[in-house]
Protein backbone atom coordinates (compact mmCIF):
# COMPACT_ATOMS: atom_id res chain seq x y z
CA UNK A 1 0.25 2.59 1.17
CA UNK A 2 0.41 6.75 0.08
CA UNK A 3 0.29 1.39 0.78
CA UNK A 4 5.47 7.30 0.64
CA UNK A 5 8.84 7.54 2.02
CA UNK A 6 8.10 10.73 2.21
CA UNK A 7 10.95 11.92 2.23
CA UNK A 8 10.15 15.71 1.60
CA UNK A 9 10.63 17.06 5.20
CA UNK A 10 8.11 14.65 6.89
CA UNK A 11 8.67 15.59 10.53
CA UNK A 12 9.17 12.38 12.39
CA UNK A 13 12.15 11.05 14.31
CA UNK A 14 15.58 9.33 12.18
CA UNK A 15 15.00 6.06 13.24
CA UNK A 16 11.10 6.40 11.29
CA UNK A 17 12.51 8.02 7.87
CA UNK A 18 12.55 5.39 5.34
CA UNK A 19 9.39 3.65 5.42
CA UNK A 20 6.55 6.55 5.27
CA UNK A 21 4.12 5.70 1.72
CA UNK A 22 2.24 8.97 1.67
CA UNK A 23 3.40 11.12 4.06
CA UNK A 24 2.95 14.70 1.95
CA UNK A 25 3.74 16.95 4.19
CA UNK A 26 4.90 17.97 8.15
CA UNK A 27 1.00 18.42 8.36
CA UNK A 28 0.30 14.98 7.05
CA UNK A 29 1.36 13.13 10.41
CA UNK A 30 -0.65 14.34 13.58
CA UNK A 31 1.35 15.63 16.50
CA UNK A 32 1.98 13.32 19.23
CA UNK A 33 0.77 13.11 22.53
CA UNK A 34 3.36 13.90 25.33
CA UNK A 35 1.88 11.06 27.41
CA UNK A 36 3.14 8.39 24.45
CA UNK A 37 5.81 7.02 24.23
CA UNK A 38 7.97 7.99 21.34
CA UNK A 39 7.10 6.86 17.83
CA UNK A 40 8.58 3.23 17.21
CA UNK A 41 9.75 3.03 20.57
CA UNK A 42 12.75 0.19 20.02
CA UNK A 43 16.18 -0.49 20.98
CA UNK A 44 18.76 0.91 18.00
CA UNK A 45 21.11 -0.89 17.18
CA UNK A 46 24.40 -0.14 18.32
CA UNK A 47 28.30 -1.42 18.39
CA UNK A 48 27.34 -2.61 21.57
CA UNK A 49 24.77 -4.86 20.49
CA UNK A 50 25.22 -8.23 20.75
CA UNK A 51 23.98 -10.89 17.65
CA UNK A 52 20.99 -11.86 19.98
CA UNK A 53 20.12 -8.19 20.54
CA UNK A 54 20.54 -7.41 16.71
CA UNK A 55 18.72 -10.83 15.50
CA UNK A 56 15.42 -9.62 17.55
CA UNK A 57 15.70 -5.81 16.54
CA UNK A 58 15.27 -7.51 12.81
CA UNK A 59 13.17 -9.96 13.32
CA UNK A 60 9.87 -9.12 13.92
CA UNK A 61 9.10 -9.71 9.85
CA UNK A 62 11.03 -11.14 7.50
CA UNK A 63 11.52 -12.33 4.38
CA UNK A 64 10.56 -16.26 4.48
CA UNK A 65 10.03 -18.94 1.54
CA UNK A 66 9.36 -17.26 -1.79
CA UNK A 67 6.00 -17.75 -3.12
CA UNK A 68 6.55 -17.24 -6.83
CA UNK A 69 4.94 -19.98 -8.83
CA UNK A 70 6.47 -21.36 -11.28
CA UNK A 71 3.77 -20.52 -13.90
CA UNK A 72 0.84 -17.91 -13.52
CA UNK A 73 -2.59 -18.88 -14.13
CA UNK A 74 -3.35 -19.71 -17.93
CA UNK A 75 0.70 -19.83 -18.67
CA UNK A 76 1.07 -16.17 -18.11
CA UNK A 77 4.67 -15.13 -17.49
CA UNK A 78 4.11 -12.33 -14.96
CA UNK A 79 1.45 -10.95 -12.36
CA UNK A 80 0.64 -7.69 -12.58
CA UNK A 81 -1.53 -5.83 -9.30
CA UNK A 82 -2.75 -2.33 -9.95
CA UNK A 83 -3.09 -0.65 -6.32
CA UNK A 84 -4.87 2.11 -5.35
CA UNK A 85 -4.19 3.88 -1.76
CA UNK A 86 -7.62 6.18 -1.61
CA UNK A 87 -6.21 8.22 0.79
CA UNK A 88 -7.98 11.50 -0.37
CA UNK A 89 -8.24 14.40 2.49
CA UNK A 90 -6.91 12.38 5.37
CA UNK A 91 -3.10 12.85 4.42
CA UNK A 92 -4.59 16.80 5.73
CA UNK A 93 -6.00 15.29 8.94
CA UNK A 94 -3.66 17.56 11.16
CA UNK A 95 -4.34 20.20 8.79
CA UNK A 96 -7.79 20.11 7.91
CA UNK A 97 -7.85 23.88 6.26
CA UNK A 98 -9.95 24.21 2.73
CA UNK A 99 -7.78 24.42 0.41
CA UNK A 100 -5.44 21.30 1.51
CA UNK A 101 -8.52 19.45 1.81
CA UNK A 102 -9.57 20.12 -1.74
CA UNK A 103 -6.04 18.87 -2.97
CA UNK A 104 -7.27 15.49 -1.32
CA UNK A 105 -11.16 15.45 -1.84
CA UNK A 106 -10.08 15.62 -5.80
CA UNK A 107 -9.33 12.01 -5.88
CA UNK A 108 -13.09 11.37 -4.67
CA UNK A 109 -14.46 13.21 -6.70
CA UNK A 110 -12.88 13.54 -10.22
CA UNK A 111 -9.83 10.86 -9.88
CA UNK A 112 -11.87 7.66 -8.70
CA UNK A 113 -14.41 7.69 -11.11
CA UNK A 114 -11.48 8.31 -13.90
CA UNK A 115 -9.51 5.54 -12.83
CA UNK A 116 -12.81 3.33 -12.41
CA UNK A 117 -13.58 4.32 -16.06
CA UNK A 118 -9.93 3.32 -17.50
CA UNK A 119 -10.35 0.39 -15.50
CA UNK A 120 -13.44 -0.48 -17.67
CA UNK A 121 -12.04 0.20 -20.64
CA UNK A 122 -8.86 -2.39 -20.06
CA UNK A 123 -10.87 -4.31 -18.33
CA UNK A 124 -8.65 -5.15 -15.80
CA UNK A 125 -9.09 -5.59 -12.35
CA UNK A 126 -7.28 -3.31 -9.30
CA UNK A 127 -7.06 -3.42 -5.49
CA UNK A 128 -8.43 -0.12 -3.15
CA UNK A 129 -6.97 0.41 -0.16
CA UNK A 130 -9.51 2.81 1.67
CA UNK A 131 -9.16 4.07 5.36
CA UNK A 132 -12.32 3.64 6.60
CA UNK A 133 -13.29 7.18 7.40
CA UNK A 134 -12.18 8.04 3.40
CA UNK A 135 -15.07 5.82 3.29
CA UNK A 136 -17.65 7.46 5.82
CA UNK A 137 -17.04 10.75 3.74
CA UNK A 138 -17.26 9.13 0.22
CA UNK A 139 -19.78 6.61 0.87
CA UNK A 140 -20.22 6.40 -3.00
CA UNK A 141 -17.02 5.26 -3.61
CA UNK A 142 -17.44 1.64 -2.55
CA UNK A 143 -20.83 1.18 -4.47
CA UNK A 144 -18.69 2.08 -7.63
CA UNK A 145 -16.12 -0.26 -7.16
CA UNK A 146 -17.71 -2.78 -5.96
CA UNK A 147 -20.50 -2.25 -9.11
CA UNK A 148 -17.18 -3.51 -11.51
CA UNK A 149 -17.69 -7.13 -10.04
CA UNK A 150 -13.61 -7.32 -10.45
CA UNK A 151 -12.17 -4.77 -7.78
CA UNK A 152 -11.07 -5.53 -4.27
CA UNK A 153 -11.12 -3.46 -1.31
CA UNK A 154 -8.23 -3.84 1.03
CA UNK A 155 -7.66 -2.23 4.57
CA UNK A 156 -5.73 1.23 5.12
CA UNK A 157 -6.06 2.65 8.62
CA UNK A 158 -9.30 4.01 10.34
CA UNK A 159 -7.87 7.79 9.45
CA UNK A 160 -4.57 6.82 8.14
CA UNK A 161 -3.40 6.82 11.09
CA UNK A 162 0.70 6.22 11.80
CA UNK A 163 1.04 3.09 13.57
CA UNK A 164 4.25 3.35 15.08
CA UNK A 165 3.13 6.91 16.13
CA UNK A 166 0.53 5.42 18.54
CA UNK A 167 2.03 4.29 20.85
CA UNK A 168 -0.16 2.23 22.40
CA UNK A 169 -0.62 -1.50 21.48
CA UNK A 170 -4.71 -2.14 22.79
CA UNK A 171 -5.54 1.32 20.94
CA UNK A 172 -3.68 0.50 17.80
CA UNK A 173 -5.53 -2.97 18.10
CA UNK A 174 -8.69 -1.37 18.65
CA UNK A 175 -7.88 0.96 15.37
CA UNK A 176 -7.28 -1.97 13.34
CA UNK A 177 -10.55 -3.84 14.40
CA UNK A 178 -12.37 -0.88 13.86
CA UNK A 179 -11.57 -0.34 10.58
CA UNK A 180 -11.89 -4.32 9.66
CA UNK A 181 -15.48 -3.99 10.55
CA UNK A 182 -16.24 -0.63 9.07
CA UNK A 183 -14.92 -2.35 5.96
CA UNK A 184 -17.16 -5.19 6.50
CA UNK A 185 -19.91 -3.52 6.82
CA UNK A 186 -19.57 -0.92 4.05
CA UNK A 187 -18.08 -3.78 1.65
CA UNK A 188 -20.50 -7.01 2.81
CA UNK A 189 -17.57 -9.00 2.92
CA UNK A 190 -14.41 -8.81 5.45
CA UNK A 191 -11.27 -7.33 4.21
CA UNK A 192 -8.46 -10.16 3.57
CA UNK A 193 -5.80 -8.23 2.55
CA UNK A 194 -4.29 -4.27 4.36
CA UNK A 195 -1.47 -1.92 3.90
CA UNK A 196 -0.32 0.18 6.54
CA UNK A 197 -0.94 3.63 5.95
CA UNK A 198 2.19 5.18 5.11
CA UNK A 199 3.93 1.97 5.20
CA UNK A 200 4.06 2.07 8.90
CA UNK A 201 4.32 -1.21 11.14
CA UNK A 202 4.73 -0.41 14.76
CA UNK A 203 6.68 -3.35 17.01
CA UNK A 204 3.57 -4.78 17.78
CA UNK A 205 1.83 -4.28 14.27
CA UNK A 206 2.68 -7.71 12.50
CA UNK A 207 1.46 -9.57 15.32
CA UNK A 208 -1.93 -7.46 15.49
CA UNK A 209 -2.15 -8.45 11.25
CA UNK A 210 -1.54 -11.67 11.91
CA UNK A 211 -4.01 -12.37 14.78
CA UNK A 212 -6.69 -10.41 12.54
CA UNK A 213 -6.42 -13.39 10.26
CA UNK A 214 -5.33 -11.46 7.06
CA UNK A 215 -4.61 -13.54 4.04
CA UNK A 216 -2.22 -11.25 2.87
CA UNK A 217 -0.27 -7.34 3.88
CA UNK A 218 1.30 -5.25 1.32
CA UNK A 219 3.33 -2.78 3.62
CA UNK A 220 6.83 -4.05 3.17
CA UNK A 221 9.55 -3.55 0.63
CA UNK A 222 11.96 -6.79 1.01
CA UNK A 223 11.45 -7.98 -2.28
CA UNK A 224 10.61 -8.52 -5.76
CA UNK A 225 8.07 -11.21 -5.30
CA UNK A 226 5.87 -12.67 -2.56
CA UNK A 227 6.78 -14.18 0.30
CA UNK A 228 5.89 -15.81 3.64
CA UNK A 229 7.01 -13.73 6.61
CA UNK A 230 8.84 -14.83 9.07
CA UNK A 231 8.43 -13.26 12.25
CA UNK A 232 11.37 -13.73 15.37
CA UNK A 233 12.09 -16.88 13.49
CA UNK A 234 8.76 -18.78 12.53
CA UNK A 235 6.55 -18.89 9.52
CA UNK A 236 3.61 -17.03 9.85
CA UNK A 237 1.33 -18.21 7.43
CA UNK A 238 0.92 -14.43 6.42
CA UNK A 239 1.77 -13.65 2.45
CA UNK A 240 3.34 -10.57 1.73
CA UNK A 241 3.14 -8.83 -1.80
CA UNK A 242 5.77 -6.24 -1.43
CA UNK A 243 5.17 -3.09 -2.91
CA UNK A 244 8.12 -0.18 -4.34
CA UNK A 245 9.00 2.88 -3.66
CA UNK A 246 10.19 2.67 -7.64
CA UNK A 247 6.60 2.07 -7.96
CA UNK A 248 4.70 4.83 -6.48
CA UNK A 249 3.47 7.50 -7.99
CA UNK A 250 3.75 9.92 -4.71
CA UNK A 251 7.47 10.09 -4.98
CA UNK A 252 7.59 11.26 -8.18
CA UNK A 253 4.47 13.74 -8.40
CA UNK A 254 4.24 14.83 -4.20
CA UNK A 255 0.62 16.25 -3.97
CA UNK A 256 0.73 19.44 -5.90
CA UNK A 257 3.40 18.97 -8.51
CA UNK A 258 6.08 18.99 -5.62
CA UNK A 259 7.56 15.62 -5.97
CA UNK A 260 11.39 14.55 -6.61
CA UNK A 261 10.32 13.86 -10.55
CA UNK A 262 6.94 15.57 -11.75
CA UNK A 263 7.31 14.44 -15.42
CA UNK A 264 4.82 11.87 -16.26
CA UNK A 265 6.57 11.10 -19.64
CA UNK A 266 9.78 9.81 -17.52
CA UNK A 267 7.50 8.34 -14.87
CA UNK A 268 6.19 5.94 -17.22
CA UNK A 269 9.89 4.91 -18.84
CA UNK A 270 10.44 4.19 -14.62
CA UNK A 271 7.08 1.81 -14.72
CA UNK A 272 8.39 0.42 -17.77
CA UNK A 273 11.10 -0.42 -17.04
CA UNK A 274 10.24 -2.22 -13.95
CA UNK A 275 7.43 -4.36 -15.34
CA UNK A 276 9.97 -5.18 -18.29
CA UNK A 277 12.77 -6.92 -15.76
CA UNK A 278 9.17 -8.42 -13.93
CA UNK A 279 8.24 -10.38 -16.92
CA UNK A 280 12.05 -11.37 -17.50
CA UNK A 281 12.16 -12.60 -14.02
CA UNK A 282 8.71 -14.22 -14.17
CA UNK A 283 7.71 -13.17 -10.89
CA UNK A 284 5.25 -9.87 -10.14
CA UNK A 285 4.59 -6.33 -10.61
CA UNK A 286 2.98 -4.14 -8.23
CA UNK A 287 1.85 -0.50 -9.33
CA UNK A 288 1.02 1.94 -5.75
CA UNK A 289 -1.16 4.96 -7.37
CA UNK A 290 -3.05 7.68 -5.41
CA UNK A 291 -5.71 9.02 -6.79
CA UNK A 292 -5.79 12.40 -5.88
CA UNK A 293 -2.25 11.90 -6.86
CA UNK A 294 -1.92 10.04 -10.01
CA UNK A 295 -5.81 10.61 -11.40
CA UNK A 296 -4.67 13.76 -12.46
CA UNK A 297 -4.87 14.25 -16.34
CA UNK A 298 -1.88 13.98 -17.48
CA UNK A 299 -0.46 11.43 -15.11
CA UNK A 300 -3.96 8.95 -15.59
CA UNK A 301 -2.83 9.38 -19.25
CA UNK A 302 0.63 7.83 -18.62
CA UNK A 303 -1.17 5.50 -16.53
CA UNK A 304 -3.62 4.22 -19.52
CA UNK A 305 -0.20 4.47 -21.94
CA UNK A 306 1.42 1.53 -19.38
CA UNK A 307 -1.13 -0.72 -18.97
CA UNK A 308 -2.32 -0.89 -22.73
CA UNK A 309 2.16 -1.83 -23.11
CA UNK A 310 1.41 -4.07 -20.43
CA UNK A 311 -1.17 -5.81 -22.61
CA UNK A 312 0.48 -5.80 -25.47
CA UNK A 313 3.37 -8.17 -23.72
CA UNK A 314 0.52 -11.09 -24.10
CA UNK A 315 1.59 -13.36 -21.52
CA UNK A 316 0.53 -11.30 -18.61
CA UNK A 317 -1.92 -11.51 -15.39
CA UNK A 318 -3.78 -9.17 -14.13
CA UNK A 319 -5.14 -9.98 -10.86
CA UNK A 320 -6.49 -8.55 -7.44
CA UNK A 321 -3.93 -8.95 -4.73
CA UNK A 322 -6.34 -11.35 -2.88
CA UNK A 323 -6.42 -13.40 -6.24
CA UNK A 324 -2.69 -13.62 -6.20
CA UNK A 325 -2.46 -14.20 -2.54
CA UNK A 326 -5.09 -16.79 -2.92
CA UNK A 327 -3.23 -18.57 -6.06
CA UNK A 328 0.75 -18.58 -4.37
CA UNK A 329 -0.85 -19.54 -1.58
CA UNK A 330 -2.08 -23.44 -3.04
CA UNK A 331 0.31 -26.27 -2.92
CA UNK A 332 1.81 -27.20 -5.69
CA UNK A 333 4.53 -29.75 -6.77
């Protein structure tokens, strides 16, 4: 997820702009190979289309039966997830130059151990999303998060790889297994939740999710609260915990200061604001931070500014995404 729509000149075709968490750059999305197909190779829709035609074009996920309960555990009004997309020097993959890749290997080595430290001090718990090669070259970083005994670790890509950009449904199957069992291994225990990296489901990627047997995907943006998917029609059994682009610290900042709004004061009145209408509502709030991004010091000061508000609400969860997953998931009357 960077769980961006980026938004500032990514270089991909129209019909992909929109949906792109983290993209920082032209450089941040490897070129294509001419023997693919194009990225997201599906039928537009057109004035020609018929309702059939239009139905499938939309269908593959969907918003299905709302999952909000009607009371959080311990009579708390709202759930709050704190998500991390440890993307780090693989937004530079097609770029892998020094100084690009220092931008990136920041959030190893100064922003993760920050956040893991404000963490501490709130003790509150957050959900990683780690490609698995941001893994192989910061093999430390799982130890300390895993060390807190409250953290999750969710899927993100083998190198943050573009799904729809693959073009290729075995090898983007292959790239999902491969980084479920990196996971595993690095982690001891199997990953139940992923987000695409930069947001990016190919036509064939809910299917692959859903045959992987993930509890839960935090990719999509169709609501305010979780939901079952529906995909061409039928309830999955999949949960979705939609994430924002309101919520994402990548719009605003960009990698180097470059975003739309680099003001970490009126960041935080945008966060604010959003968890406010949340605990109106009574349904969820999902924060998407980088670390590399948002770890820097005056943004991770914002950052420790919203959740001790948060706190002061009272009535509040904070929760891994599995736990929430987990609890909407359960019957109840």
């Amino acid at each position: 997820m960077e769980s961006s729509r980026k938004r500032h000149g990514c270089a991909v075709p129209l019909v992909l702009i929109g949906l792109l968490t983290g993209c920082s750059s032209p450089s941040a999305q490897p070129a294509q190979s001419s023997r693919q197909p194009p990225a997201a190779a599906v039928n537009p829709i057109t004035v020609d289309s018929t309702e059939e035609q239009i139905r499938q074009a939309v269908g593959t996920a969907r918003v299905g039966r709302k999952l909000t309960p009607k009371t959080w555990p311990n009579g708390a009004r709202v759930a709050v997830c704190l998500s991390f997309d440890v993307d780090n020097e693989l937004l530079q993959r097609a770029n892998p130059l020094p100084v690009p890749l220092s931008v990136g290997e920041y959030g190893a080595t100064t922003s993760v151990p920050r956040i893991l430290d404000l963490l501490d001090r709130h003790q509150v718990p957050a959900t990683f999303f780690i490609p698995a090669m941001g893994v192989m070259l910061h093999p430390e970083m799982v130890p300390a998060i895993l060390a807190r005994r409250r953290h999750e670790i969710g899927v993100h890509g083998w190198i943050h790889e573009f799904w729809p950009g693959i073009g290729d449904t075995a090898k983007e199957q292959r790239l999902l297994s491969q980084s479920i069992e990196y996971l595993t291994k690095a982690t001891g225990k199997r990953p139940v939740g992923v987000r695409a990296p930069s947001s990016g489901f190919s036509p064939q990627t809910f299917d692959l999710i859903r045959k992987a047997g993930f509890l839960y995907d935090s990719s999509l943006l169709a609501a305010d609260e979780p939901y079952e998917i529906v995909s061409n029609g039928q309830p999955s059994g999949v949960i979705e915990l939609p994430i924002s682009e309101v919520g994402n610290d990548y719009v605003y900042y960009g990698e180097t200061a470059n975003g739309s709004l680099p003001s970490p004061d009126a960041v935080f009145e945008i966060y604010k604001a959003e968890f406010d209408l949340a605990f109106q509502e009574r349904t969820m709030f999902i924060l998407t931070q980088h670390p590399h991004v948002g770890g820097r010091r005056s943004r991770i000061v914002q950052l420790d500014r919203l959740i001790t508000y948060i706190k002061s609400k009272g009535d509040v969860w904070f929760a891994t995404m599995e736990q929430v997953a987990n609890y909407v998931k359960q019957p109840r009357s």
